[in-house]
PDB file of N, CA and C in Angstrom:
ATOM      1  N   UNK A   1     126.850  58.476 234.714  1.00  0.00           N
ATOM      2  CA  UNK A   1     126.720  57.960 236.047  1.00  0.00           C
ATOM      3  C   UNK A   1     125.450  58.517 236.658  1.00  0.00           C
ATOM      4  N   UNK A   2     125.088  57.593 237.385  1.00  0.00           N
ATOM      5  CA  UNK A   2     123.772  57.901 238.304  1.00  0.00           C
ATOM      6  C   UNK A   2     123.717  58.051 239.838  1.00  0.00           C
ATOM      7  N   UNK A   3     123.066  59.470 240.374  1.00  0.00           N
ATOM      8  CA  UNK A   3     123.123  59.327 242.047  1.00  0.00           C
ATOM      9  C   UNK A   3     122.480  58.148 242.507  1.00  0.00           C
ATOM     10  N   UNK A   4     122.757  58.103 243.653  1.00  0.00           N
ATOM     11  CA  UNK A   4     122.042  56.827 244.539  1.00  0.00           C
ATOM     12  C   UNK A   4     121.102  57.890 245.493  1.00  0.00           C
ATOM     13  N   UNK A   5     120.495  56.932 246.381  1.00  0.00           N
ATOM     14  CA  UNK A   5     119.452  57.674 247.003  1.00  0.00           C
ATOM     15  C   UNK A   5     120.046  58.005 248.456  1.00  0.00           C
ATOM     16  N   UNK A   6     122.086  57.612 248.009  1.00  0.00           N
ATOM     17  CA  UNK A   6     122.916  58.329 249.579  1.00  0.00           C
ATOM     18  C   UNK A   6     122.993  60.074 249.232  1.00  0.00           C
ATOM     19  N   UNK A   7     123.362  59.950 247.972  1.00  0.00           N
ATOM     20  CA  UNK A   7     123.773  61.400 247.590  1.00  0.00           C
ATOM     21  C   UNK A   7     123.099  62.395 248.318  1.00  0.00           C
ATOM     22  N   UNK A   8     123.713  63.424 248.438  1.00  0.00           N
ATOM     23  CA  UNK A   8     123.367  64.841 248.855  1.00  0.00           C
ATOM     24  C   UNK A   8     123.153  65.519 248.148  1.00  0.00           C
ATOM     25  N   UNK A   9     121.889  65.854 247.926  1.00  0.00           N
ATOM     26  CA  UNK A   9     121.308  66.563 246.736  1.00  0.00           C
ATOM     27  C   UNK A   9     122.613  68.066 246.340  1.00  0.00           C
ATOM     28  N   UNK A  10     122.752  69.094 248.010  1.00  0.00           N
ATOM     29  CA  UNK A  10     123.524  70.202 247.564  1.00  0.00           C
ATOM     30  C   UNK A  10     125.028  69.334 247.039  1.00  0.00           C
ATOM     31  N   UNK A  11     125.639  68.696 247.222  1.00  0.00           N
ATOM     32  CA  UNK A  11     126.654  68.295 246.993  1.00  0.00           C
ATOM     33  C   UNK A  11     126.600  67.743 245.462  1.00  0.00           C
ATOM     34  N   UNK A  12     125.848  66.984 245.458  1.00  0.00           N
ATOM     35  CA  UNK A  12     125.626  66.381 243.314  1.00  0.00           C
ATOM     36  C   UNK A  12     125.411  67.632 242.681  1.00  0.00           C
ATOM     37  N   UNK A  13     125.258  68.919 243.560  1.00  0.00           N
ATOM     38  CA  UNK A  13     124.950  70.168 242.014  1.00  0.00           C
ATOM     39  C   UNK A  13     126.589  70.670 242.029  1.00  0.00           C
ATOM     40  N   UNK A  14     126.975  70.754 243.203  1.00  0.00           N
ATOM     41  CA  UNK A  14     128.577  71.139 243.208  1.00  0.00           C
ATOM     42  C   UNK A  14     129.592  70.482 242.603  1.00  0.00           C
ATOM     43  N   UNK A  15     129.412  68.876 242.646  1.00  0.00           N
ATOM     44  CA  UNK A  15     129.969  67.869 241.792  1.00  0.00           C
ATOM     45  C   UNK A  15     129.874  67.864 240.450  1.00  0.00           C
ATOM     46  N   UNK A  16     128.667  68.146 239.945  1.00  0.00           N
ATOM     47  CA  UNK A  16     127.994  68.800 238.405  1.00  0.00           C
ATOM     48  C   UNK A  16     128.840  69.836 238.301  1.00  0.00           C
ATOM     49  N   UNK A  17     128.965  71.173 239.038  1.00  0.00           N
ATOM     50  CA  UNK A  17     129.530  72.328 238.211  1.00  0.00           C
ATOM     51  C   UNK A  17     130.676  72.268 238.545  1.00  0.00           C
ATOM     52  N   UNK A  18     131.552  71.643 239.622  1.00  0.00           N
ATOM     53  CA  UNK A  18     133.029  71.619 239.202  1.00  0.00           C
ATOM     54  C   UNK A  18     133.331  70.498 238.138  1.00  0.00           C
ATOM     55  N   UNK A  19     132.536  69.442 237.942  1.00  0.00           N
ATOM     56  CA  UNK A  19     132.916  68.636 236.801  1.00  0.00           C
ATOM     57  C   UNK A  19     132.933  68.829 235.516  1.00  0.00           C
ATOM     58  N   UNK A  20     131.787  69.662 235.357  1.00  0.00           N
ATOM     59  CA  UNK A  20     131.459  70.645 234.269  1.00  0.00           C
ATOM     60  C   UNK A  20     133.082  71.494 233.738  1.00  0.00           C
ATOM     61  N   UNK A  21     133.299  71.999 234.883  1.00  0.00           N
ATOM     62  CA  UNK A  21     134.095  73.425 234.714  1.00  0.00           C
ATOM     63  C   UNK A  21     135.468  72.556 234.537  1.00  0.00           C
ATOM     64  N   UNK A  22     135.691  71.816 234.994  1.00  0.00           N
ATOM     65  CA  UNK A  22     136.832  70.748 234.921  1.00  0.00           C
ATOM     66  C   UNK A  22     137.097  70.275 233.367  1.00  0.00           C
ATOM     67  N   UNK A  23     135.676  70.012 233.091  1.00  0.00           N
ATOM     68  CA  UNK A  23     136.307  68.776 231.963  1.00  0.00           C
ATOM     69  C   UNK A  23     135.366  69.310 230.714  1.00  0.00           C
ATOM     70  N   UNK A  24     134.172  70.372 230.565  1.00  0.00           N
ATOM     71  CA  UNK A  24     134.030  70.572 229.872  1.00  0.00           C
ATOM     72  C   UNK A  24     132.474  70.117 229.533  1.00  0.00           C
ATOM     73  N   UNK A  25     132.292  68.890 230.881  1.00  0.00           N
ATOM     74  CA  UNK A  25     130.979  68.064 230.610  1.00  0.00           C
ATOM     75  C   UNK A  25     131.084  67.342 232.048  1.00  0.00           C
ATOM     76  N   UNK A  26     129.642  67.452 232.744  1.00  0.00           N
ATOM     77  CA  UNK A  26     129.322  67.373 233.698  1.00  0.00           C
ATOM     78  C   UNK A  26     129.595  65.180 233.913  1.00  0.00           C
ATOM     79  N   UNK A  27     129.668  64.884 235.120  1.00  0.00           N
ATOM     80  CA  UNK A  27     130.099  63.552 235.137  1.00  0.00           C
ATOM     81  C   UNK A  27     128.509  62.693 235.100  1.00  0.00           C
ATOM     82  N   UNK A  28     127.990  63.884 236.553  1.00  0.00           N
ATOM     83  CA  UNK A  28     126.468  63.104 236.496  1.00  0.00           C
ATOM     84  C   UNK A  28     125.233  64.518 236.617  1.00  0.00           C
ATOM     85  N   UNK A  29     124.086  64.036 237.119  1.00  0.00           N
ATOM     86  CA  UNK A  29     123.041  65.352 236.795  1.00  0.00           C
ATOM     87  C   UNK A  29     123.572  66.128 238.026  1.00  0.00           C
ATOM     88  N   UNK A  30     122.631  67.383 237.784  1.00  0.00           N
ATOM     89  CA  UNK A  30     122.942  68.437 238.995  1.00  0.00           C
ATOM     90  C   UNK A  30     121.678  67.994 239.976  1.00  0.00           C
ATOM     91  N   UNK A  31     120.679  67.622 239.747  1.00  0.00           N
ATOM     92  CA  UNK A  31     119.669  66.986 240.592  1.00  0.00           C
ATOM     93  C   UNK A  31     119.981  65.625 240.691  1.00  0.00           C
ATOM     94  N   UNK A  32     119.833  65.160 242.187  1.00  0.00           N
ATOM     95  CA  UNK A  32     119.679  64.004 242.492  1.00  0.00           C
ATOM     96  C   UNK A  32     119.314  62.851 241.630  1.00  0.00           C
ATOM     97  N   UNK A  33     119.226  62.708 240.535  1.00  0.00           N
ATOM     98  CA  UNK A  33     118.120  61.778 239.855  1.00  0.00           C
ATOM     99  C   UNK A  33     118.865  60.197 240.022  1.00  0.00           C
ATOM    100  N   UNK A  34     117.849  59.397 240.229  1.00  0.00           N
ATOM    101  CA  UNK A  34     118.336  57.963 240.975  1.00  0.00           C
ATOM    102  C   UNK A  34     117.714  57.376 239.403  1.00  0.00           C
ATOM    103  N   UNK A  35     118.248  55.867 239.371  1.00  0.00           N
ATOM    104  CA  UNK A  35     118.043  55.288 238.452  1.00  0.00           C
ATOM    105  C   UNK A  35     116.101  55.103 238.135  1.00  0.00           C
ATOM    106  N   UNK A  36     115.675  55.199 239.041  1.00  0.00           N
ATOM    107  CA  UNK A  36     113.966  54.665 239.010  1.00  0.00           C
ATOM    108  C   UNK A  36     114.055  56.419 238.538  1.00  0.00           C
ATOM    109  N   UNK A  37     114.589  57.720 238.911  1.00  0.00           N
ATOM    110  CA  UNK A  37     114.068  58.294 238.200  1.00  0.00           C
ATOM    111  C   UNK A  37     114.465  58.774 236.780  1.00  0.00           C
ATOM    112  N   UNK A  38     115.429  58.409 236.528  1.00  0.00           N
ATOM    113  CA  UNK A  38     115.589  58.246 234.881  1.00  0.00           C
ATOM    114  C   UNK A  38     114.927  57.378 234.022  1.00  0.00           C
ATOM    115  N   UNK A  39     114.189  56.580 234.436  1.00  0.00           N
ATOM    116  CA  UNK A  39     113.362  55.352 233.765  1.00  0.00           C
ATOM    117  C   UNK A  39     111.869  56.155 234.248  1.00  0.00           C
ATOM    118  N   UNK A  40     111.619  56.597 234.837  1.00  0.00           N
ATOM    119  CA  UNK A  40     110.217  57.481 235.085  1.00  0.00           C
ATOM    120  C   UNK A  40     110.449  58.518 233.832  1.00  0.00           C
ATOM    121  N   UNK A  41     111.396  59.506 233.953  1.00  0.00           N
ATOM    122  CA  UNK A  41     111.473  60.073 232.693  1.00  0.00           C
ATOM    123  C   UNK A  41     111.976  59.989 231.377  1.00  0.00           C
ATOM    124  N   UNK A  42     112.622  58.916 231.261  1.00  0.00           N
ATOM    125  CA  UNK A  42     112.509  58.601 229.496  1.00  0.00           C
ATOM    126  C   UNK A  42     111.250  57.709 229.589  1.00  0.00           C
ATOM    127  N   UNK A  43     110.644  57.278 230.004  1.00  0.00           N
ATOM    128  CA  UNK A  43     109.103  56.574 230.052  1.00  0.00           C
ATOM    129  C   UNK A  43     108.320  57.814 229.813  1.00  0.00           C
ATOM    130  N   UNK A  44     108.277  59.167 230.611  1.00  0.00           N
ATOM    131  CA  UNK A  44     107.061  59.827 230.720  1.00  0.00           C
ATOM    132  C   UNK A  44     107.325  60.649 228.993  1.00  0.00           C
ATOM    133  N   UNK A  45     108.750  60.291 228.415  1.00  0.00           N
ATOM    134  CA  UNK A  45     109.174  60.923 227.311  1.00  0.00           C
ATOM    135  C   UNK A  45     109.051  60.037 225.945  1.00  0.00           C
ATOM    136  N   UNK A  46     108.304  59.266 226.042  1.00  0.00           N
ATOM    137  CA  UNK A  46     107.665  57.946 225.341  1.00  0.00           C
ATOM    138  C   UNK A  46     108.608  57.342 224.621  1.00  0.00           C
ATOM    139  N   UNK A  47     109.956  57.050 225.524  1.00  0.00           N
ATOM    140  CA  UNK A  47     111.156  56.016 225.006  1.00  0.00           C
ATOM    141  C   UNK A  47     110.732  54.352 225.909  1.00  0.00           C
ATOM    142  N   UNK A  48     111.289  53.527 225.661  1.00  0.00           N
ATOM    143  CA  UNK A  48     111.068  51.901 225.995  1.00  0.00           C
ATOM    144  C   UNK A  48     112.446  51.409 226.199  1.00  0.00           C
ATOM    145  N   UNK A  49     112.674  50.762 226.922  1.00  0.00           N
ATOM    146  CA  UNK A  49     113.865  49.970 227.184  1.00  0.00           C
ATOM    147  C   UNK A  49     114.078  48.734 226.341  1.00  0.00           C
ATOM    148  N   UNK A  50     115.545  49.128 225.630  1.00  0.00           N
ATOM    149  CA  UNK A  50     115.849  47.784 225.064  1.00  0.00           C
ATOM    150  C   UNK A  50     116.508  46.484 225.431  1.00  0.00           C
ATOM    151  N   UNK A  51     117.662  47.491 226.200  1.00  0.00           N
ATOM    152  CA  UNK A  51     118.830  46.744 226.473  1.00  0.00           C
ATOM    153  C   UNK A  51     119.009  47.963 228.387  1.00  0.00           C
ATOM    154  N   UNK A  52     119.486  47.549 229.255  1.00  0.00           N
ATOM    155  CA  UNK A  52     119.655  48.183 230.459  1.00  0.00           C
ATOM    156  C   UNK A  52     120.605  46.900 231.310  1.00  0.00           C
ATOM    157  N   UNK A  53     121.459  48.278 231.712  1.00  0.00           N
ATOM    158  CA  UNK A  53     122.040  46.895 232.451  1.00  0.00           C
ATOM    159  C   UNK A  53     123.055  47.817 233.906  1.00  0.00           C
ATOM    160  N   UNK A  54     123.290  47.549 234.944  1.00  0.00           N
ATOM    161  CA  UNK A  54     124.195  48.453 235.513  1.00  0.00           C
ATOM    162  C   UNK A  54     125.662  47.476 235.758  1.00  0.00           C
ATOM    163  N   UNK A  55     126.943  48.533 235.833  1.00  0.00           N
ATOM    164  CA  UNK A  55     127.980  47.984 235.997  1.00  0.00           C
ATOM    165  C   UNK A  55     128.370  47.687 236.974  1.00  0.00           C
ATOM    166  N   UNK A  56     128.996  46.719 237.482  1.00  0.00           N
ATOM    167  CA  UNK A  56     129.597  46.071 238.567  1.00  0.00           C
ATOM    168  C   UNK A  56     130.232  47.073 239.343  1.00  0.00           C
ATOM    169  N   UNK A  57     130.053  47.765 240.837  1.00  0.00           N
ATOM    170  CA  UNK A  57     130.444  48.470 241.827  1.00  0.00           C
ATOM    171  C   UNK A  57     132.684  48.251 241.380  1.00  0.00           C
ATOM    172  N   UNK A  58     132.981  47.200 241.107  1.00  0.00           N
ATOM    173  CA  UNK A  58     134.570  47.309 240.806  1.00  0.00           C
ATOM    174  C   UNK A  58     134.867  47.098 239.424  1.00  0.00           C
ATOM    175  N   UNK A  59     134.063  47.960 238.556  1.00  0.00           N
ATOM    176  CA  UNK A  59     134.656  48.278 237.291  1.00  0.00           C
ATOM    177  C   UNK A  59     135.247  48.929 237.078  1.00  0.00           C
ATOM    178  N   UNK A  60     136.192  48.914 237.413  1.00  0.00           N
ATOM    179  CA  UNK A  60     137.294  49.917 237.418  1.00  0.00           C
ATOM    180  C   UNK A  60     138.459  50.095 236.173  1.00  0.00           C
ATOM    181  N   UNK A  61     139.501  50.726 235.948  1.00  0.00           N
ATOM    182  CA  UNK A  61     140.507  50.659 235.136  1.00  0.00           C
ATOM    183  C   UNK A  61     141.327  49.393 235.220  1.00  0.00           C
ATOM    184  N   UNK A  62     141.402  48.854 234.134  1.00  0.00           N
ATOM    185  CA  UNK A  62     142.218  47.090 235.034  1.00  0.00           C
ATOM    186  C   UNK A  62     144.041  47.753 234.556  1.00  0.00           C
ATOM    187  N   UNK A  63     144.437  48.980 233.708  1.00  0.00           N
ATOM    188  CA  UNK A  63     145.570  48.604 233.034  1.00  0.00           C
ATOM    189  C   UNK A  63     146.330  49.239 234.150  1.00  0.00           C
ATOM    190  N   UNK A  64     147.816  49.012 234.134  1.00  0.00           N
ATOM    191  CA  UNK A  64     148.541  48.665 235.344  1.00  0.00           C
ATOM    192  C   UNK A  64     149.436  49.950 234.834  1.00  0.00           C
ATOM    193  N   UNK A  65     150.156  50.651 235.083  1.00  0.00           N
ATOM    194  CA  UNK A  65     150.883  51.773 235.210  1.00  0.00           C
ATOM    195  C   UNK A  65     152.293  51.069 234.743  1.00  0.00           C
ATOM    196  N   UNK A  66     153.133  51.502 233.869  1.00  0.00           N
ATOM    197  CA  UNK A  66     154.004  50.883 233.647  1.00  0.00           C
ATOM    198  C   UNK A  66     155.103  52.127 233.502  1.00  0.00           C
ATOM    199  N   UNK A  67     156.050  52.585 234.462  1.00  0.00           N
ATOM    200  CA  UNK A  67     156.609  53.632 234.931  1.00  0.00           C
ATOM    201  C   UNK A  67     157.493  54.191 233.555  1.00  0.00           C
ATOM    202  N   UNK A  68     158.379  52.762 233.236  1.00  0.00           N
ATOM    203  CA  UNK A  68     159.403  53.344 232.056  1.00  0.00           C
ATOM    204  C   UNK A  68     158.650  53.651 230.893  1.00  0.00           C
ATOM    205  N   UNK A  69     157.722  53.093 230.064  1.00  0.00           N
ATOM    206  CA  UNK A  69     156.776  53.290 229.563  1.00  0.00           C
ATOM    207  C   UNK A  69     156.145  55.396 229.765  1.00  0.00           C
ATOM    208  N   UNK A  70     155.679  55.301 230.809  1.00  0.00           N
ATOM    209  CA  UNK A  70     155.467  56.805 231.046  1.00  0.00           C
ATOM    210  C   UNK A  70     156.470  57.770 231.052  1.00  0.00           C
ATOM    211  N   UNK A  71     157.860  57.312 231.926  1.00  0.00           N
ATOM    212  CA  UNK A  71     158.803  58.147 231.611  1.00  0.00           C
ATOM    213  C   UNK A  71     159.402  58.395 229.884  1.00  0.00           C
ATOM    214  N   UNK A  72     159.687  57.495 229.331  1.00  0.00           N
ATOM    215  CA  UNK A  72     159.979  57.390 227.585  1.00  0.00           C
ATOM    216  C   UNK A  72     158.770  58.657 227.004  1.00  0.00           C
ATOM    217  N   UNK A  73     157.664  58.465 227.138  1.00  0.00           N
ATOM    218  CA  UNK A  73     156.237  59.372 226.733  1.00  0.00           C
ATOM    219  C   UNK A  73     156.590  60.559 227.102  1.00  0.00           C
ATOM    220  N   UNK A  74     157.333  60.808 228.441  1.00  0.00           N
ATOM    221  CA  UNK A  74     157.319  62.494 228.704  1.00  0.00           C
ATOM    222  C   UNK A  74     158.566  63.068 228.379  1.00  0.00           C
ATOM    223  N   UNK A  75     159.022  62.148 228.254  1.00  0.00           N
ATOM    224  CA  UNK A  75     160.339  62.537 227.005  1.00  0.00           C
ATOM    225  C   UNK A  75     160.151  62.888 225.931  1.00  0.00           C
ATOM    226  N   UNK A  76     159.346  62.230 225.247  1.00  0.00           N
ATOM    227  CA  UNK A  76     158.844  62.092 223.938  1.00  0.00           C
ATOM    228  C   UNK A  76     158.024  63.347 223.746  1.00  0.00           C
ATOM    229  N   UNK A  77     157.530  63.627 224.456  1.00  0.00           N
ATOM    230  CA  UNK A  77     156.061  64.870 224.072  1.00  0.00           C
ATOM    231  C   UNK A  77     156.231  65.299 225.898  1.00  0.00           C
ATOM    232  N   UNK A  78     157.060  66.332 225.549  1.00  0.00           N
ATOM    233  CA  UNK A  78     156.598  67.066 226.970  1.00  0.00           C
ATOM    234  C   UNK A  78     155.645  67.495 227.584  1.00  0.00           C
ATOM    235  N   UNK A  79     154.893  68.593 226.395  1.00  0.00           N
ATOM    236  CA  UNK A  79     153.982  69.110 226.810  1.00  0.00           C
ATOM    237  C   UNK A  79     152.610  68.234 226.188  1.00  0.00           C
ATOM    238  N   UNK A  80     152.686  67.016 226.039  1.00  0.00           N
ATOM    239  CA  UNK A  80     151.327  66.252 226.266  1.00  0.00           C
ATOM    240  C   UNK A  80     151.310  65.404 227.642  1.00  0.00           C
ATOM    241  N   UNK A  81     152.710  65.403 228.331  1.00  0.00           N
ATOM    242  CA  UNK A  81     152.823  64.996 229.496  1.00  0.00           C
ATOM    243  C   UNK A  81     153.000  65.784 230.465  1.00  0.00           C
ATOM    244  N   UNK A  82     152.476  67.651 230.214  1.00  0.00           N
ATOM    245  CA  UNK A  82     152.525  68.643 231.037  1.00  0.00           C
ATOM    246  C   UNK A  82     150.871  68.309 231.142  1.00  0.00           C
ATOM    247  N   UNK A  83     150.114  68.027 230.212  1.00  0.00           N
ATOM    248  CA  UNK A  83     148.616  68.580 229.938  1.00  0.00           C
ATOM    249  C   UNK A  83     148.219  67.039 230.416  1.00  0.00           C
ATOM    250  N   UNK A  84     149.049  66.169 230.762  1.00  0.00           N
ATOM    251  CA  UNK A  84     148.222  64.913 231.215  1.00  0.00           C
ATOM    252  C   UNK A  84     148.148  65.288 232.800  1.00  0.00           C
ATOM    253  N   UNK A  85     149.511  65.572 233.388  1.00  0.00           N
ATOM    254  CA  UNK A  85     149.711  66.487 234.658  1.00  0.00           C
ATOM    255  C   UNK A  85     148.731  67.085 234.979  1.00  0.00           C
ATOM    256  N   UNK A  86     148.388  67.547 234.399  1.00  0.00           N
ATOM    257  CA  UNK A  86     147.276  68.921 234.707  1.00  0.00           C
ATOM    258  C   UNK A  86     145.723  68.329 234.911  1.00  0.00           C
ATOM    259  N   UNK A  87     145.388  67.481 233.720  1.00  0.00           N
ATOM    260  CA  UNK A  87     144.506  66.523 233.763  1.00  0.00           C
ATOM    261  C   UNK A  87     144.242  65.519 235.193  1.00  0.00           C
ATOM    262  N   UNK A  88     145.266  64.735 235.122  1.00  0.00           N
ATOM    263  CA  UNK A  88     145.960  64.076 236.569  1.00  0.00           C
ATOM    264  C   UNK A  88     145.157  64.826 238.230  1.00  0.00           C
ATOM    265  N   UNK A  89     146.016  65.785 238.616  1.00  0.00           N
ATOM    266  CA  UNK A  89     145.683  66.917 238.937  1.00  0.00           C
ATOM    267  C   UNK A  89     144.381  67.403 239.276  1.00  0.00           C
ATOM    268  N   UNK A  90     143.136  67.478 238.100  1.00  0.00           N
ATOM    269  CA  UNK A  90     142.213  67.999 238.043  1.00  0.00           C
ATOM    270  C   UNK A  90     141.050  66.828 238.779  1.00  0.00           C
ATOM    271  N   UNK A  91     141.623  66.226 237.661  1.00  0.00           N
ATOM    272  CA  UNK A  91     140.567  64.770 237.729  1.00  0.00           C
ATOM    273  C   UNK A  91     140.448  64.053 239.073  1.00  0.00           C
ATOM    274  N   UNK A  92     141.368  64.697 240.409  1.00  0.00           N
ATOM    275  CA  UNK A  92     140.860  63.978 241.733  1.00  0.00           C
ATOM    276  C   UNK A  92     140.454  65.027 242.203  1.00  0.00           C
ATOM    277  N   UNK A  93     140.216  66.145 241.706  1.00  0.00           N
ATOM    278  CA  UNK A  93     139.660  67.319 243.333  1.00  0.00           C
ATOM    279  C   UNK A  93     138.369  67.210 243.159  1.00  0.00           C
ATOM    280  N   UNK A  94     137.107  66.780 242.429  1.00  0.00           N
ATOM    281  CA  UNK A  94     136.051  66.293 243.274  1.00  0.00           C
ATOM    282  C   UNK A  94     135.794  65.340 243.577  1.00  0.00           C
ATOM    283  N   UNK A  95     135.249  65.022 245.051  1.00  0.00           N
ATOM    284  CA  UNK A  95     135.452  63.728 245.609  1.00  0.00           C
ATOM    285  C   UNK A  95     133.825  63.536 245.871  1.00  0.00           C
ATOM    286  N   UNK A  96     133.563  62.306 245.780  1.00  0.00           N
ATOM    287  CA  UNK A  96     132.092  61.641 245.300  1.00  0.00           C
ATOM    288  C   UNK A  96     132.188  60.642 246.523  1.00  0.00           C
ATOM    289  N   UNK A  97     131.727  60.495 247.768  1.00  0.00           N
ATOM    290  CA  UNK A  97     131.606  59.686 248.681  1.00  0.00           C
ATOM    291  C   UNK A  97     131.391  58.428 248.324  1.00  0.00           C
ATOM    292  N   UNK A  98     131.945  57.453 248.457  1.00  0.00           N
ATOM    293  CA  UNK A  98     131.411  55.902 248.031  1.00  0.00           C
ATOM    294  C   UNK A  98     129.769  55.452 248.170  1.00  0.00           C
ATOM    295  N   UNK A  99     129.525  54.550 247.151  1.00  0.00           N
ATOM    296  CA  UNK A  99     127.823  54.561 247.506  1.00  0.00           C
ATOM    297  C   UNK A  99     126.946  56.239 247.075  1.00  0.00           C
ATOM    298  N   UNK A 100     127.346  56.836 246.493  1.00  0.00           N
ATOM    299  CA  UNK A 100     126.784  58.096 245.770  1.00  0.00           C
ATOM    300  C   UNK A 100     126.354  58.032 244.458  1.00  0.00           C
ATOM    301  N   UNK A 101     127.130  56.952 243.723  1.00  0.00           N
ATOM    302  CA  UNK A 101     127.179  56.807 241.897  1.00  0.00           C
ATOM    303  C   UNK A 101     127.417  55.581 242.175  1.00  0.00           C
ATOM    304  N   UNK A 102     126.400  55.328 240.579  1.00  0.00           N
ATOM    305  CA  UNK A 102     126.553  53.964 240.026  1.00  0.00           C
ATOM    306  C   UNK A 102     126.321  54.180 238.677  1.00  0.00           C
ATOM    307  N   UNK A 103     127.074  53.342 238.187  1.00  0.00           N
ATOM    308  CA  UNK A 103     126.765  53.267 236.525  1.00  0.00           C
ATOM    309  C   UNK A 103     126.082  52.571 235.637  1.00  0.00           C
ATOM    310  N   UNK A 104     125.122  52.753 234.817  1.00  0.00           N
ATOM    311  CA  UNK A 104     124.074  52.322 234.130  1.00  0.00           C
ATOM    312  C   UNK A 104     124.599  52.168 232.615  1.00  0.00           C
ATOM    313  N   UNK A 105     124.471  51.171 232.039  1.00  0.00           N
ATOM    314  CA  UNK A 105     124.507  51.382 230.602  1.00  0.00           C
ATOM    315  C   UNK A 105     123.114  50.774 229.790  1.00  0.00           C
ATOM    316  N   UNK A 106     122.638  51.722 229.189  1.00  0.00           N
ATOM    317  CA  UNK A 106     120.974  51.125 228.655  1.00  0.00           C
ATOM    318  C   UNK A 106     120.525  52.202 227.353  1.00  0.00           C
ATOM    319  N   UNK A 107     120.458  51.367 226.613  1.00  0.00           N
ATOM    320  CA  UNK A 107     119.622  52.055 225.246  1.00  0.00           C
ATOM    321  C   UNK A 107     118.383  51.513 225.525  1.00  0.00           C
ATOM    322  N   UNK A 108     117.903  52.983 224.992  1.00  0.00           N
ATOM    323  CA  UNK A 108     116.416  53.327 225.181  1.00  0.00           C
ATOM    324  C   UNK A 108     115.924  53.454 223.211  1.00  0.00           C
ATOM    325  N   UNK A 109     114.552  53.072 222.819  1.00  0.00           N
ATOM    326  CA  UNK A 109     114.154  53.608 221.578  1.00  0.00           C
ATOM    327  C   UNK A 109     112.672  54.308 222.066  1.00  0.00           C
ATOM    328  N   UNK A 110     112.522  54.823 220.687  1.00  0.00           N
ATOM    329  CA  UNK A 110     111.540  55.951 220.967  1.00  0.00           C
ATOM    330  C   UNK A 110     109.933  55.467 220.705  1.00  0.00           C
ATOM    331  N   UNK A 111     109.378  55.139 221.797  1.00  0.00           N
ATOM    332  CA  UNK A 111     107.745  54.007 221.173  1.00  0.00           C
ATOM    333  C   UNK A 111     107.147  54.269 220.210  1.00  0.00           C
TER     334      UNK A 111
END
């Protein structure tokens, strides 16, 4: 994911290191970097665009929660449905203001 040019620079490094510390791997950079400047630097890093494209603002998860389905699973494997909990849990305490991130998908080759 990529900042936008709403982001708050101190806030995207805090978002970086609790995402980091969360999951193991940061979501987006710790500097501001906007899409024109990721294409400034794989350019100044003598890569070329092949394919670039950004994703639709409601790309979201389309699959629908299906309760008995989840309950049967935490029956089944407790403690992979303790560690999804936990996951669950983790995965909303940093909050990213709307209009902050957008998502890019683009292979780059090397000129």
């Amino acid at each position: 994911m990529v900042w936008t040019d709403l982001a708050d620079p101190e806030i995207a490094a805090r978002v970086h290191d609790e995402t980091r510390e969360i999951f193991g791997l940061p979501m987006a950079s710790r500097e501001r970097l906007t899409w024109p400047d990721w294409i400034t630097l794989l350019d100044d890093a003598g890569f070329v665009p092949t394919l670039q494209g950004k994703l639709p603002a409601d790309a979201r998860r389309t699959r629908e929660r299906q309760p008995r389905i989840t309950l049967a699973s935490a029956l089944r494997h407790p403690l992979a449905y303790a560690q999804f909990l936990r996951y669950r849990f983790h995965s909303r305490s940093p909050q990213v203001p709307a209009g902050w991130l957008e998502s890019w998908m683009a292979v780059w080759r090397r000129a």
